[in-house]
C-alpha atoms as a PDB file:
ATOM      1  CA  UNK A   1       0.000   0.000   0.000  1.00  0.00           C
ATOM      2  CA  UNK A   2       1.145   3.926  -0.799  1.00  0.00           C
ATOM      3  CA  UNK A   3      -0.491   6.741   0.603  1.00  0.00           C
ATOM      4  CA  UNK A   4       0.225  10.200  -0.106  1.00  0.00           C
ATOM      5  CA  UNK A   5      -0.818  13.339   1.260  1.00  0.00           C
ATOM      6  CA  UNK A   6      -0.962  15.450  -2.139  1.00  0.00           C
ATOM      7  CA  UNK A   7      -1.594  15.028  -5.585  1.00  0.00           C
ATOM      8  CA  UNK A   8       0.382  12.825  -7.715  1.00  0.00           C
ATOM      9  CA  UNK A   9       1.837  11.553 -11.287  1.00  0.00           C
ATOM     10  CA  UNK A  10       3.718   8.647 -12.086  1.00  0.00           C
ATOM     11  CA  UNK A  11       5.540   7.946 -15.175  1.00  0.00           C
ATOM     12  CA  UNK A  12       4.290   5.159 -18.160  1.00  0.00           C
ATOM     13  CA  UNK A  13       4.605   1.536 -16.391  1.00  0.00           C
ATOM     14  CA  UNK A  14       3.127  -1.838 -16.656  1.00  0.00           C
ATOM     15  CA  UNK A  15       2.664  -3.522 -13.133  1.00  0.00           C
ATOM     16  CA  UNK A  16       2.449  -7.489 -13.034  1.00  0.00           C
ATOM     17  CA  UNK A  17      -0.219  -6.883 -10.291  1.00  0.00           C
ATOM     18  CA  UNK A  18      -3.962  -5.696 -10.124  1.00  0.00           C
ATOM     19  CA  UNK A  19      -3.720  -1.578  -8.909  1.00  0.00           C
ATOM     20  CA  UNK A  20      -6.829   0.294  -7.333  1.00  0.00           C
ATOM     21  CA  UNK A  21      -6.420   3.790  -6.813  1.00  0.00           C
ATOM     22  CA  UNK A  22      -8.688   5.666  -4.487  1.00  0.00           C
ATOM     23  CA  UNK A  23      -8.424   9.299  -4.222  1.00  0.00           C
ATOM     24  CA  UNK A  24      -9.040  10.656  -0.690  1.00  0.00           C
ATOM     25  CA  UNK A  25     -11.942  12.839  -0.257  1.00  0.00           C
ATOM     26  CA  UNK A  26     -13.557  14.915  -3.572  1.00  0.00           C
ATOM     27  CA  UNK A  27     -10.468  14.196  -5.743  1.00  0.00           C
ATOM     28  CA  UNK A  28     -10.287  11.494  -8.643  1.00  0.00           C
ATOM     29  CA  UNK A  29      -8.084   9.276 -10.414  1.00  0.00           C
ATOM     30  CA  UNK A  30      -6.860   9.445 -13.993  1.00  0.00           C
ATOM     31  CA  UNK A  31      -5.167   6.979 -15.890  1.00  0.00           C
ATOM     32  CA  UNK A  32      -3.747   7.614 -19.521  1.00  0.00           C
ATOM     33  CA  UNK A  33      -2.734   5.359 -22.131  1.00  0.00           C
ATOM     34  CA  UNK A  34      -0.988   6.380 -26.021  1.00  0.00           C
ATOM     35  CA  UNK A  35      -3.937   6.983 -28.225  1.00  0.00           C
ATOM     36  CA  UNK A  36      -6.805   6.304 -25.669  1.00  0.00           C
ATOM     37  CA  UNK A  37      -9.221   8.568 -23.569  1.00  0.00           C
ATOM     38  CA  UNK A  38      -8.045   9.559 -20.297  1.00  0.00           C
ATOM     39  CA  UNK A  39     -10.197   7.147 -18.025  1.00  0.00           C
ATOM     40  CA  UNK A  40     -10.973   9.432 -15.085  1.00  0.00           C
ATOM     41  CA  UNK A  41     -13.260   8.509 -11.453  1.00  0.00           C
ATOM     42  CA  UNK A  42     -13.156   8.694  -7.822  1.00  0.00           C
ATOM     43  CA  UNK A  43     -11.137   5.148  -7.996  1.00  0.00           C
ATOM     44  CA  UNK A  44      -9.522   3.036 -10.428  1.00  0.00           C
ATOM     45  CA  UNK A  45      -8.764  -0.522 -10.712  1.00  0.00           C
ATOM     46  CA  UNK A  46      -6.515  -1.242 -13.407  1.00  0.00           C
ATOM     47  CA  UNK A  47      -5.488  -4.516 -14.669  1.00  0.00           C
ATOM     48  CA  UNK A  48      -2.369  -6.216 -14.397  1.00  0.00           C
ATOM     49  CA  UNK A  49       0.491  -5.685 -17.332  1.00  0.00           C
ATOM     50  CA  UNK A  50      -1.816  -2.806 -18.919  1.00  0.00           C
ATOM     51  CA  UNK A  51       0.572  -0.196 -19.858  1.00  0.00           C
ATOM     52  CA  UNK A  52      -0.180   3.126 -18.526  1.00  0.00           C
ATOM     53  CA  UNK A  53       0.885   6.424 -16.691  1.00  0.00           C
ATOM     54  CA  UNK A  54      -1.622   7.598 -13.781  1.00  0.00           C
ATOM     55  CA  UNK A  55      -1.993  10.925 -12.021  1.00  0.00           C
ATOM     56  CA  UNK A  56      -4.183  11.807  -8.788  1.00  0.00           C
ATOM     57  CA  UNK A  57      -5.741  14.880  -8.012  1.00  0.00           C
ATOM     58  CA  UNK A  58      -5.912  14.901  -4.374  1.00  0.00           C
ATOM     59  CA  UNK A  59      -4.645  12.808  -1.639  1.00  0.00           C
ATOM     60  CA  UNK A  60      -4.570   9.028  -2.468  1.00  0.00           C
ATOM     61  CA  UNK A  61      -4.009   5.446  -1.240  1.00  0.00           C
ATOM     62  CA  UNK A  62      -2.757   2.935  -4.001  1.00  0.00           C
ATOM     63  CA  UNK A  63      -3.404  -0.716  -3.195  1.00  0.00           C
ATOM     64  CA  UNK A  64      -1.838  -3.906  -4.679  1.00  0.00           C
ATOM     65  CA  UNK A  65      -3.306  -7.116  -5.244  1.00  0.00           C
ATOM     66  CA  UNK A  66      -2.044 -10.289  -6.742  1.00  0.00           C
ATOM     67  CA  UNK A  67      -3.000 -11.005 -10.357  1.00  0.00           C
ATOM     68  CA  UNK A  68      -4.900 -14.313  -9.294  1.00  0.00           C
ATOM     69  CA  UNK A  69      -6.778 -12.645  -7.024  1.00  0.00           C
ATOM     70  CA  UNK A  70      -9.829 -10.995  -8.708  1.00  0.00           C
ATOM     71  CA  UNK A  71     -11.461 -12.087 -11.900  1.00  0.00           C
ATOM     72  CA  UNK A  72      -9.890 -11.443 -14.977  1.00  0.00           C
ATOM     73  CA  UNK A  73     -10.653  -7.711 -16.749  1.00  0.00           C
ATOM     74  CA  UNK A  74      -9.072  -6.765 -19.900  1.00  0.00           C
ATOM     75  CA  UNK A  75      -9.733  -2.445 -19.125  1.00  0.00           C
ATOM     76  CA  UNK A  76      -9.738  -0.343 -16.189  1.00  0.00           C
ATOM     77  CA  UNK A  77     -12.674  -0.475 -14.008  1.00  0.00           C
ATOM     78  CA  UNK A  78     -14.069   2.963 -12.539  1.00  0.00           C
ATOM     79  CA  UNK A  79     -15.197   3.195  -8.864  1.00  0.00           C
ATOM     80  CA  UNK A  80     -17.514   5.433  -8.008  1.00  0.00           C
ATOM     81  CA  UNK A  81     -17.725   7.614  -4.995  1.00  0.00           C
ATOM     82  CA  UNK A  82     -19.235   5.632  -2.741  1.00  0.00           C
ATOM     83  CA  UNK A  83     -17.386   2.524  -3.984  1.00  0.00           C
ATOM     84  CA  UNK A  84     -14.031   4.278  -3.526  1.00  0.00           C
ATOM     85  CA  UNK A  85     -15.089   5.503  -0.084  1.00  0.00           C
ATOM     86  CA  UNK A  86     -16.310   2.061   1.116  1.00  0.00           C
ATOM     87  CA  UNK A  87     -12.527   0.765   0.274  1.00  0.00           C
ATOM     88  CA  UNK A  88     -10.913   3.580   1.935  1.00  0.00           C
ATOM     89  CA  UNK A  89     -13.423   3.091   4.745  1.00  0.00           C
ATOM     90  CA  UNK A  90     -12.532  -0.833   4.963  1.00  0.00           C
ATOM     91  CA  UNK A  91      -8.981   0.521   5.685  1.00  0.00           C
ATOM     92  CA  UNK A  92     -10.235   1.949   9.173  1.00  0.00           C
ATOM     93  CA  UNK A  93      -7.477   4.184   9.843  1.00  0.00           C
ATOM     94  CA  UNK A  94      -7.833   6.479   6.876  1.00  0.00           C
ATOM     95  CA  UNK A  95      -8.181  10.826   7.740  1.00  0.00           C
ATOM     96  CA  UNK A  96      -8.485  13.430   5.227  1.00  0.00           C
ATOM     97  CA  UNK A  97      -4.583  12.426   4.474  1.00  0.00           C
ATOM     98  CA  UNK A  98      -5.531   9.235   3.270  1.00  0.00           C
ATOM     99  CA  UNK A  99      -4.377   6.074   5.975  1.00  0.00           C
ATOM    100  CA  UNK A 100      -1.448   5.244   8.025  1.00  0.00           C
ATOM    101  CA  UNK A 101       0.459   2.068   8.266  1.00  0.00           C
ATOM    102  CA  UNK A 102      -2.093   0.193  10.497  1.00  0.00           C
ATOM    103  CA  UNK A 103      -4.463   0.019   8.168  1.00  0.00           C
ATOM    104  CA  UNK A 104      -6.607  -2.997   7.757  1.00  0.00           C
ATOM    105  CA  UNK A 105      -5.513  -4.429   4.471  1.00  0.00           C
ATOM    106  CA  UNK A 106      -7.439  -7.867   4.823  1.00  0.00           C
ATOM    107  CA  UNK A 107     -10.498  -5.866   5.608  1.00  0.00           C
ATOM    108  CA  UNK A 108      -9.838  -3.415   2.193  1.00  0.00           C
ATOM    109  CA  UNK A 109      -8.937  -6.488   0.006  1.00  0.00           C
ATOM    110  CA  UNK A 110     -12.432  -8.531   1.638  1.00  0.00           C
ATOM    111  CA  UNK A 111     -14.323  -5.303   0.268  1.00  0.00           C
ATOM    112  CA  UNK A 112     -12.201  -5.164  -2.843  1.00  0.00           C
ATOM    113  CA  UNK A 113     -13.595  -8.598  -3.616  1.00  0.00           C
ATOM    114  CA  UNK A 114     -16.845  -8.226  -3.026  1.00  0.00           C
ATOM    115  CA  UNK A 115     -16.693  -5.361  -5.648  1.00  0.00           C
ATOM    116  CA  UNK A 116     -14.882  -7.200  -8.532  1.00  0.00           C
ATOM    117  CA  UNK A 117     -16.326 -10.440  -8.121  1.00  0.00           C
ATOM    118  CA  UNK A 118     -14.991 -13.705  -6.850  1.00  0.00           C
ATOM    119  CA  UNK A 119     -11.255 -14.913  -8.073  1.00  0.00           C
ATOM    120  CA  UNK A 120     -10.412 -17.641 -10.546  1.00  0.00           C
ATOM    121  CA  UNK A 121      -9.748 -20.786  -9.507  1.00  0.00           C
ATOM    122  CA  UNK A 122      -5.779 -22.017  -9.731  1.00  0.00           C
ATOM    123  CA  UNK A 123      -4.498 -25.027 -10.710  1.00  0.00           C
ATOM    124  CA  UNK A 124      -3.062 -26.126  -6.665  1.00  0.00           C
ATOM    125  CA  UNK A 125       0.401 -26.878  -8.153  1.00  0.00           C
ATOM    126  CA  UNK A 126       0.459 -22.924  -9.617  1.00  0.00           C
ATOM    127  CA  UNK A 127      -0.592 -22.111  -6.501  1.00  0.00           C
ATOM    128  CA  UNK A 128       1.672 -23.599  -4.211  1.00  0.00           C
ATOM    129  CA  UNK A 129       4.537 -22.637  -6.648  1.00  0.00           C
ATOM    130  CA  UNK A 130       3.798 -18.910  -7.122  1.00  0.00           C
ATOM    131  CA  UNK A 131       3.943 -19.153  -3.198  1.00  0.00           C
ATOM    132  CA  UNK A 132       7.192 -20.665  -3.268  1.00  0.00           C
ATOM    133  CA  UNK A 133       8.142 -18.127  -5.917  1.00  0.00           C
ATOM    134  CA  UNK A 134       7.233 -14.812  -4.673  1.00  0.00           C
ATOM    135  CA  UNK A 135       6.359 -15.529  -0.950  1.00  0.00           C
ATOM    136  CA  UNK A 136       8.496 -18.242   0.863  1.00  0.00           C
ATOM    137  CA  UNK A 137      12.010 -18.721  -0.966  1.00  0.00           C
ATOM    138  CA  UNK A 138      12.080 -16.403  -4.000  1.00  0.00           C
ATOM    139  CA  UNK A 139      15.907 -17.666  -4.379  1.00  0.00           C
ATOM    140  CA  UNK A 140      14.803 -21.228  -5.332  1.00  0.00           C
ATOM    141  CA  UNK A 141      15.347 -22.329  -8.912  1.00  0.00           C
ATOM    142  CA  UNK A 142      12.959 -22.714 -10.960  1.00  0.00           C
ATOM    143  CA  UNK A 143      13.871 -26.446 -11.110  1.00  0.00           C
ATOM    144  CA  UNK A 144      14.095 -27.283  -7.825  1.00  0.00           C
ATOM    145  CA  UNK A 145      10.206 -25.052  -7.368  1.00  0.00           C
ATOM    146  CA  UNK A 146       9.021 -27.287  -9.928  1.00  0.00           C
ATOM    147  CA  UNK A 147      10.389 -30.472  -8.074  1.00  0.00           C
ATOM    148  CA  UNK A 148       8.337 -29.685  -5.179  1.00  0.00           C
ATOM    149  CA  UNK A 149       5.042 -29.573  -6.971  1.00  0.00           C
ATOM    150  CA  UNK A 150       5.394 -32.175  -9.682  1.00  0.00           C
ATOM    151  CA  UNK A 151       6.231 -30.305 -12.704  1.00  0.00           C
ATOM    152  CA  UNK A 152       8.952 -29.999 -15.340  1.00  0.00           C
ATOM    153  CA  UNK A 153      10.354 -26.360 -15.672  1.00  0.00           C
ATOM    154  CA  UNK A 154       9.166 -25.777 -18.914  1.00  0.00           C
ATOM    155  CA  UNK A 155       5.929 -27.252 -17.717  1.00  0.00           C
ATOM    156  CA  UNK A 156       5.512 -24.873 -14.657  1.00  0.00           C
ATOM    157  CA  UNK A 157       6.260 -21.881 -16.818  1.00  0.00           C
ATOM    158  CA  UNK A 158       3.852 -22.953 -18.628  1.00  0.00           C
ATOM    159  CA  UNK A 159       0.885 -23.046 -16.286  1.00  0.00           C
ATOM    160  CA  UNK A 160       1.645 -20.260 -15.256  1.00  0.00           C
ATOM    161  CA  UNK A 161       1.301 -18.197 -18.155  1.00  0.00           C
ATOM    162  CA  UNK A 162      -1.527 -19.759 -19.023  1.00  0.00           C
ATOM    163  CA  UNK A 163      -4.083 -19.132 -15.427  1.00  0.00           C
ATOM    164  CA  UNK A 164      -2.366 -16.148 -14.137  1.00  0.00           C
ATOM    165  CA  UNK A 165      -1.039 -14.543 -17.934  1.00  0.00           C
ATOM    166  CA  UNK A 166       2.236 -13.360 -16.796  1.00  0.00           C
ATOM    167  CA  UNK A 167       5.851 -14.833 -16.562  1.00  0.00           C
ATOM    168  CA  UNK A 168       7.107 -16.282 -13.840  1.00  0.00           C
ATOM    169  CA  UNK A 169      10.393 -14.210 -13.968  1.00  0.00           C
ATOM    170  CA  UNK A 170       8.052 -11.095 -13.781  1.00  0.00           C
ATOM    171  CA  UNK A 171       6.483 -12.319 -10.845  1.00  0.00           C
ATOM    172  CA  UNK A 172       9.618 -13.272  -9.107  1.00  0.00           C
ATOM    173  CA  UNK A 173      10.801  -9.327  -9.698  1.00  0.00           C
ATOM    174  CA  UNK A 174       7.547  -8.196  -8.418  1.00  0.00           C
ATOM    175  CA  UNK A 175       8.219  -9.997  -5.239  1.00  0.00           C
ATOM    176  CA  UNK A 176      11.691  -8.677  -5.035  1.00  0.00           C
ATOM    177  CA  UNK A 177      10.401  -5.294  -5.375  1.00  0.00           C
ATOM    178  CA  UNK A 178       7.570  -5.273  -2.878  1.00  0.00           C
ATOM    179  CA  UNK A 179      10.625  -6.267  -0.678  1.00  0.00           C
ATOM    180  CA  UNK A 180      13.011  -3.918  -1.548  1.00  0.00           C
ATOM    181  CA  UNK A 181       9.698  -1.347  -1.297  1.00  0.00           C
ATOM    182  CA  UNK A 182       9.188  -2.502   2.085  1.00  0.00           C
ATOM    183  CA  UNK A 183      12.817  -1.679   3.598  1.00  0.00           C
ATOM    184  CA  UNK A 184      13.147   1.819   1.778  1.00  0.00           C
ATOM    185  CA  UNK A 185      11.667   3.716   4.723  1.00  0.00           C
ATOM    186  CA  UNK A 186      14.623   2.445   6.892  1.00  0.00           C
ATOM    187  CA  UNK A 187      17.051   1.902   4.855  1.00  0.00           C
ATOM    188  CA  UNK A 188      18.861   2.952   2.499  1.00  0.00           C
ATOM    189  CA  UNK A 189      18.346   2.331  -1.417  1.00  0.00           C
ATOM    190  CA  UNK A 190      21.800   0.205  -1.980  1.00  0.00           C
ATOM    191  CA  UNK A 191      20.607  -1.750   1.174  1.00  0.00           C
ATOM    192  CA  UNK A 192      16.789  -2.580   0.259  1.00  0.00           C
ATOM    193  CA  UNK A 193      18.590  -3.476  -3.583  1.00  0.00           C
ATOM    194  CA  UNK A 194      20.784  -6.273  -1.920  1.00  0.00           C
ATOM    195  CA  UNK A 195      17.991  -7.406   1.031  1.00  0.00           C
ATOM    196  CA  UNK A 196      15.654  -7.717  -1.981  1.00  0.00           C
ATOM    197  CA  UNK A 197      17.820  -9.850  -4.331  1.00  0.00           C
ATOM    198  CA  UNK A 198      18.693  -7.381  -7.041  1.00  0.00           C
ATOM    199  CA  UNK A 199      21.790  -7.254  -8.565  1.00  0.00           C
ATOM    200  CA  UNK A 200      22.646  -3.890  -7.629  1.00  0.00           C
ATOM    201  CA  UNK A 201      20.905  -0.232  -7.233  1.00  0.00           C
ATOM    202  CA  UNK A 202      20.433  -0.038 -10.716  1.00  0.00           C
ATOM    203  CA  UNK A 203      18.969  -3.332 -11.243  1.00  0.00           C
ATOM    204  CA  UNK A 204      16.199  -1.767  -8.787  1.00  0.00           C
ATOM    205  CA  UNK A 205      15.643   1.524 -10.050  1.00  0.00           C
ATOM    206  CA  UNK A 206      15.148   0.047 -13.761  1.00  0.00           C
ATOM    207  CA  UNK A 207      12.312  -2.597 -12.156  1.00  0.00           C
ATOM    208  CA  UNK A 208      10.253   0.749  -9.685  1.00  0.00           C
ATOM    209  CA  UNK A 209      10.506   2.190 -12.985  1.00  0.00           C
ATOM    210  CA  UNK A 210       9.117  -0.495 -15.277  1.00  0.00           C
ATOM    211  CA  UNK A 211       6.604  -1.653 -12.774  1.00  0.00           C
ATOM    212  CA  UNK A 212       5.661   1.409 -10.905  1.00  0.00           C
ATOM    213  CA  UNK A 213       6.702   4.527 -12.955  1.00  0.00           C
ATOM    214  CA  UNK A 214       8.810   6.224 -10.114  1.00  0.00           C
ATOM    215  CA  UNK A 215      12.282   5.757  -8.537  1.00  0.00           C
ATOM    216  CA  UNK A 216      12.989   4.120  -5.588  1.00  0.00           C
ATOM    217  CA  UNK A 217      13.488   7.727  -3.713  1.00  0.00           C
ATOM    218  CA  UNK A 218      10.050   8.548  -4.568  1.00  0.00           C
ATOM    219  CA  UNK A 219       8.455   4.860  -3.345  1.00  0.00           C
ATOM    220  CA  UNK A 220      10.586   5.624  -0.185  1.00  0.00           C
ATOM    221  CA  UNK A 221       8.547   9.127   0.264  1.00  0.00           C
ATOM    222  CA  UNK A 222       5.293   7.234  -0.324  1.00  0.00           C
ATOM    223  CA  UNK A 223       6.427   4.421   1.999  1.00  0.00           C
ATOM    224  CA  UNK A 224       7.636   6.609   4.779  1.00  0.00           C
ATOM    225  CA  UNK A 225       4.424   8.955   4.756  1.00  0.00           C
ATOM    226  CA  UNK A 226       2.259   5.891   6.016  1.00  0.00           C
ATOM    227  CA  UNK A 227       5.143   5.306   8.675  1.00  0.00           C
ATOM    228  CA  UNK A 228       4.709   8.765   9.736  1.00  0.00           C
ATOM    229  CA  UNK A 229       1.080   9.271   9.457  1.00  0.00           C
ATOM    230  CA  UNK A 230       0.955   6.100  12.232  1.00  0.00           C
ATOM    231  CA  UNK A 231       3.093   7.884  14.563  1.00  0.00           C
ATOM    232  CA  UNK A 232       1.088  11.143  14.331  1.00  0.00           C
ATOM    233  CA  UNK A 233       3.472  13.279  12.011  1.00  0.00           C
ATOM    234  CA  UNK A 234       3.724  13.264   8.198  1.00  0.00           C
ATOM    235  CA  UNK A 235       5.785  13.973   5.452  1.00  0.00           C
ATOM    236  CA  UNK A 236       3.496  15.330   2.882  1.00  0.00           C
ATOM    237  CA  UNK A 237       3.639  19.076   2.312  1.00  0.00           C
END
């Protein structure tokens, strides 16, 4: 989760991830893509690995959620205003700054559900690999992953490109980055780059980039806002 205290643009990026943006009060979302009408509302729930740039007109609170999760949309869904309040709502710890970093995610992602419908169905070995993958031991080779559930490499891949419709490498550097993400607020960039598994600080900037549309010093802004906002100060101008 992000929350920031002011309006906001990010760059052109494609996130292997569902994204729903809720603006904070009477603000609204707007997402562009090359050649397409700006899609504008209160909230937005994009789909995963649609390539876009989004702004935000207000304060706003960004929330991820795994591809698998929700059924499968091919175009940006609008939310509106009581939708997009209801999620911020579910959050429970949400001012006019948007929410600090006890919010209740389950309870958002519960309500997020109930709005887009119930999730596909994975085959269990996808399952328990992805978890393996992105969750328990992201280091694991593909081989030995595929060992544990029954399946040949190539086979695994496969799978998985076919119920969730994105790699497997992409998923494993969307993992790494929701790590890296995680640390930024206490450490520094070179040290949430090596705790995450990336090569080096570059290898990091180049994925917030491609998956997020903003550097890592701008994620650790966003990041560190919810810190502060939960200890009664904030960061936002």
């Amino acid at each position: 989760m992000f929350a920031e205290s002011r309006p906001n643009h990010v760059a052109a990026h494609r996130l292997p991830a569902w994204k729903a943006v809720l603006a904070i009060g009477a603000g609204h979302v707007q997402l562009h893509r090359a050649g397409r009408p700006v899609v504008a509302a209160p909230g937005l729930l994009v789909p995963p690995q649609l390539p876009h740039s989004c702004a935000a007109t207000a304060p706003y609170v960004a929330l991820f959620i795994d591809a698998w999760q929700l059924p499968p949309y091919r175009k940006p869904v609008r939310l509106g205003a009581e939708e997009a309040r209801r999620l911020v709502a579910a959050l429970g710890t949400a001012d006019a700054h948007g929410p600090d970093a006890d919010a209740d995610l389950t309870a958002a992602y519960t309500e997020l559900r109930v709005l887009a419908g119930p999730s596909p169905v994975l085959d269990p070995r996808v399952a328990r690999a992805i978890h393996l993958c992105t969750r328990v031991a992201p280091d694991t080779p593909i081989a030995a992953i595929g060992k544990e559930v029954g399946l040949s490499p190539p086979r695994l891949r496969a799978l998985i490109q076919r119920d969730v419709g994105i790699p497997l490498a992409r998923l494993r550097r969307w993992s790494r980055l929701r790590t890296a993400v995680a640390d930024l607020p206490d450490a520094t960039v070179a040290a949430a780059a090596a705790t995450a598994g990336f090569a080096d600080q570059a290898h990091l900037t180049r994925t917030a980039r491609d998956f997020l549309g903003r550097t890592p010093a701008s994620l650790r802004h966003a990041a560190a806002e919810v810190v502060d906002r939960s200890k009664g100060t904030s960061t936002g101008a």
